[in-house]
Protein backbone atom coordinates (compact mmCIF):
# COMPACT_ATOMS: atom_id res chain seq x y z
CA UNK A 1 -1.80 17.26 8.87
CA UNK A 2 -1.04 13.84 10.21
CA UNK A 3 -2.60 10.78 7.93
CA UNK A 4 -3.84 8.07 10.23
CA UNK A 5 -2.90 5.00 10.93
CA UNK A 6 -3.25 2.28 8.79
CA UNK A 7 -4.75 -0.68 10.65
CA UNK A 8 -5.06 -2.93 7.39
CA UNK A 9 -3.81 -3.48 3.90
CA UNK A 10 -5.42 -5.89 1.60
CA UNK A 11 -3.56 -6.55 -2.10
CA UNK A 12 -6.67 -6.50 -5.03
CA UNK A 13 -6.45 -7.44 -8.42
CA UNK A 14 -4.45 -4.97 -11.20
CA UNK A 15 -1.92 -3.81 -8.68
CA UNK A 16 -4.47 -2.03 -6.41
CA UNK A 17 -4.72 -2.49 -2.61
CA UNK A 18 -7.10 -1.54 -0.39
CA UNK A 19 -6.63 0.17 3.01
CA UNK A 20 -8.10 0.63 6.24
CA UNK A 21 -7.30 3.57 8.35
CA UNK A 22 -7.87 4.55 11.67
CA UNK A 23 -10.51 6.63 10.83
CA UNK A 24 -12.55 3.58 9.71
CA UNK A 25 -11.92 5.39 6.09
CA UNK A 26 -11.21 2.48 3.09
CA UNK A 27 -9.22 3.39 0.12
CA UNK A 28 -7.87 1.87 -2.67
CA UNK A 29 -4.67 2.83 -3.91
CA UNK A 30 -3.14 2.36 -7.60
CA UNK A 31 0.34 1.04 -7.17
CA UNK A 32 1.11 0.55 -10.99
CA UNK A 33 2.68 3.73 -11.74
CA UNK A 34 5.59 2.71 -8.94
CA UNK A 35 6.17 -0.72 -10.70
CA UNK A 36 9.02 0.43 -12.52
CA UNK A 37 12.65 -0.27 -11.87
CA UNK A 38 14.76 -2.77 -10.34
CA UNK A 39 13.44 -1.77 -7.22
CA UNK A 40 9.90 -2.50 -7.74
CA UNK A 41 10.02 -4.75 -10.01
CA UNK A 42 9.12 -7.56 -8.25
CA UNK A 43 5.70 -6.20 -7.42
CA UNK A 44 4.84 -7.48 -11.15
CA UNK A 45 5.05 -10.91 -9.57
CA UNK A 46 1.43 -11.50 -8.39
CA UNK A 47 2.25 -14.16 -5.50
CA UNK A 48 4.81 -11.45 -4.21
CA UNK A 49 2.24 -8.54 -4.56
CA UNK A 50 0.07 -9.75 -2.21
CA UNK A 51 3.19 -10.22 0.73
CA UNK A 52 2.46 -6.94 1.34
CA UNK A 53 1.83 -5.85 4.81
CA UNK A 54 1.50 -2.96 7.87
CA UNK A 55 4.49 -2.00 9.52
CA UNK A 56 5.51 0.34 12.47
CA UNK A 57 2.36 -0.21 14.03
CA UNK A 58 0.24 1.69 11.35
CA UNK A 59 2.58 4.09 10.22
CA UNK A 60 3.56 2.69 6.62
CA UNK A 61 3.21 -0.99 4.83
CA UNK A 62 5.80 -2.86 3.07
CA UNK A 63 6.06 -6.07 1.15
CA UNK A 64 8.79 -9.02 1.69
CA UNK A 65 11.97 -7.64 0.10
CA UNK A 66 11.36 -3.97 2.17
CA UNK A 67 9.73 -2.13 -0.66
CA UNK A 68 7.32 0.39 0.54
CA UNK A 69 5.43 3.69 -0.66
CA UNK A 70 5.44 6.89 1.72
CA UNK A 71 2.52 6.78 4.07
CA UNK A 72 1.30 10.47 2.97
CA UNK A 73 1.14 9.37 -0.68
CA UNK A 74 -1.12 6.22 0.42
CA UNK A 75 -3.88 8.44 2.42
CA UNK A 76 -3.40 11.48 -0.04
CA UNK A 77 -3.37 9.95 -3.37
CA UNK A 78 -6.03 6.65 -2.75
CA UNK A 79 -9.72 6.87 -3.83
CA UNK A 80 -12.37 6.69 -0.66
CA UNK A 81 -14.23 3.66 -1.53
């Protein structure tokens, strides 16, 4: 199955964010597990956390430094609000 797209991304408090898909469905999804690693690392870094953003018209987010979590892991693995 094909996730939707993701129309919005909104950063919350404790390294959640909370998305908006096409479907009209919110989630919130628990990025602190991923915050580990040079890669990542700068997520910790609340002013940076909330650069995050969609990209490819729906299809993924990303924040500033190109950081990013596969788009079937945000729809599969969120909590419905």
């Amino acid at each position: 199955m094909l996730q939707p797209r993701i129309l919005t991304v909104e950063p919350l408090s404790h390294y959640k964010i909370k998305l908006t898909f096409e479907t009209r469905e919110e989630k919130t999804f628990d990025v602190s597990p991923y915050i580990t690693g040079s890669w990542y690392e700068q997520l910790k870094d609340p002013s940076y956390f909330k650069t995050v953003h969609v990209v490819d018209d729906g299809k993924g987010i990303e924040w500033a430094g190109g950081q990013d979590i596969a788009p079937h892991e945000l729809y599969e693995n969120s909590e419905k609000r």
